[in-house]
Protein backbone atom coordinates (compact mmCIF):
# COMPACT_ATOMS: atom_id res chain seq x y z
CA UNK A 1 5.70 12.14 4.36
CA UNK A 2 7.88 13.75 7.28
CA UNK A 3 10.41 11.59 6.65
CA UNK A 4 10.72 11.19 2.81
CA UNK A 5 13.17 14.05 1.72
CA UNK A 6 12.63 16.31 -1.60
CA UNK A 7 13.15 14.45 -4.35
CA UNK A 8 12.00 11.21 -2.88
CA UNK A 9 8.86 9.13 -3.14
CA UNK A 10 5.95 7.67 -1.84
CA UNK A 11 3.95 4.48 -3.54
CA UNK A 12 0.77 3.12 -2.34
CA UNK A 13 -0.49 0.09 -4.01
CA UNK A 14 -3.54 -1.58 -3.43
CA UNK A 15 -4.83 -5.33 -4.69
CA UNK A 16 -6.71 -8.50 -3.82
CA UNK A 17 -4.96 -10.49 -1.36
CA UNK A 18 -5.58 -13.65 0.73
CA UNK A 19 -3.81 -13.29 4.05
CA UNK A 20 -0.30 -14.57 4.80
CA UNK A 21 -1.46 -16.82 8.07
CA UNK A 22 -4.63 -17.76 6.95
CA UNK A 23 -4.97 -18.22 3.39
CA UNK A 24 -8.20 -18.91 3.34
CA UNK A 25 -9.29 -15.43 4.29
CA UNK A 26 -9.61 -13.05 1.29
CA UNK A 27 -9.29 -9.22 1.59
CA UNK A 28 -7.37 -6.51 -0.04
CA UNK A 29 -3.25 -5.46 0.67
CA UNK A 30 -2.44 -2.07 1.00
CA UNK A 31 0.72 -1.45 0.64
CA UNK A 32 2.66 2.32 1.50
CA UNK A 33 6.49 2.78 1.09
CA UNK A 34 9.18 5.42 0.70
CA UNK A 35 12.35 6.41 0.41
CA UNK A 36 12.97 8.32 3.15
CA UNK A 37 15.64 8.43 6.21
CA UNK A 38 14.26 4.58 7.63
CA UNK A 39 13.31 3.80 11.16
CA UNK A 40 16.27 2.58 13.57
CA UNK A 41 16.18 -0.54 14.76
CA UNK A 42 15.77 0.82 18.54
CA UNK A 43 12.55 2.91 16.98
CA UNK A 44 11.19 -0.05 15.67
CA UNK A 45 9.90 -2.22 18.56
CA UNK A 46 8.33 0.71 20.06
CA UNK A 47 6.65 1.77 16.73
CA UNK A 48 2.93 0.47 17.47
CA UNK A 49 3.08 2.08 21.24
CA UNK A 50 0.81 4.50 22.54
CA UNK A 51 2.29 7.70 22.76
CA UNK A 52 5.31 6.79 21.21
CA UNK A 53 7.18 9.75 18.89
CA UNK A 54 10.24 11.00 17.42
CA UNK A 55 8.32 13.73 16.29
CA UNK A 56 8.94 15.95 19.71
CA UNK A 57 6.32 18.59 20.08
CA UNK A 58 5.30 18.15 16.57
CA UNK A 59 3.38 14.45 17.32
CA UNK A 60 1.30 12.57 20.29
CA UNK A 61 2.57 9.08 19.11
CA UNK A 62 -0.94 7.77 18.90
CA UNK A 63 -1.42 7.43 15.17
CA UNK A 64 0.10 3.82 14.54
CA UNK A 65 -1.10 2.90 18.03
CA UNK A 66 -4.54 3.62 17.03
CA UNK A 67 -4.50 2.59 12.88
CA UNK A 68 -3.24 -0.92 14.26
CA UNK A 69 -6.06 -1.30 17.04
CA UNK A 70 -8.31 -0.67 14.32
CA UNK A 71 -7.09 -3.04 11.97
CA UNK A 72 -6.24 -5.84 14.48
CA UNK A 73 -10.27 -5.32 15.63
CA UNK A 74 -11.09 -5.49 11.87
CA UNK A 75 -9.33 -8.67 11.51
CA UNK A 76 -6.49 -7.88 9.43
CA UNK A 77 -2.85 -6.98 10.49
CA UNK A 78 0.03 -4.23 9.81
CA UNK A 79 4.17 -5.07 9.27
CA UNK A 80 6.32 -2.49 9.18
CA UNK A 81 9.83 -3.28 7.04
CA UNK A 82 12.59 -0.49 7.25
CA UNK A 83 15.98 0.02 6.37
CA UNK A 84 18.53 2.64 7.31
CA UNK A 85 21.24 1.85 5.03
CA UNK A 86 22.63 4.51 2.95
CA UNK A 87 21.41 4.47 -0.10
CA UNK A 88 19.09 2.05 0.54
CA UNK A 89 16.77 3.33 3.11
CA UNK A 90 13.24 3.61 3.19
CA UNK A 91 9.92 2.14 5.09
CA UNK A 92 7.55 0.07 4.32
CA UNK A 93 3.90 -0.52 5.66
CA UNK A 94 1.89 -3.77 5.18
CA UNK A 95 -1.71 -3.53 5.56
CA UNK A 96 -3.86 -6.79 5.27
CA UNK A 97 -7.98 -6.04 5.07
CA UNK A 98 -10.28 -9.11 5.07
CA UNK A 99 -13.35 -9.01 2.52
CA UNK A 100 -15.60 -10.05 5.33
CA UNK A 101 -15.26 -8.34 8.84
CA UNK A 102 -15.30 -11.09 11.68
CA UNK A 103 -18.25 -10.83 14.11
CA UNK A 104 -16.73 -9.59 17.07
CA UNK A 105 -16.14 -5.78 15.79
């Protein structure tokens, strides 16, 4: 939402999914992306770091670090897909949930 200017938008869609590298494994895809300023590309391989921000005072950095601990222990996975072209920018997050949590949570 910080980074989606007035006038732009966020979608979230959700639906049944089997997951991209294991098919056999059913689960849901949630899916959140907007149209706002795009993360650079030297943002990007930091993005699922602890204590990583852009945000200055205004953030700790731990949000993504902790959202994709929980889903990796869950099972499922997170891919971030971003552009920063002009008129063409936006992010998108992935998120793959499995029906059936594995037994090691």
């Amino acid at each position: 939402m910080d980074a989606t200017r007035t006038g732009g938008t966020i979608s979230i869609r959700v639906r049944k999914a089997a997951n991209g590298s294991k098919p056999a494994v059913d689960g849901v895809r949630i899916t959140i992306a907007d149209t706002g300023v795009g993360i650079p590309a030297k943002n990007k391989v930091r993005l699922f770091e602890p204590f990583f921000t852009t945000k200055g005072e205004q953030g700790i950095g731990l949000g993504l670090w902790v959202a994709y601990g929980i889903i990796n222990r869950l099972g499922g996975s997170i891919r971030m897909y971003s552009s920063v072209r002009k008129g063409k920018s936006g992010t998108c997050f992935s998120i793959f949930l499995p029906t059936r949590i594995p037994n090691k949570v």
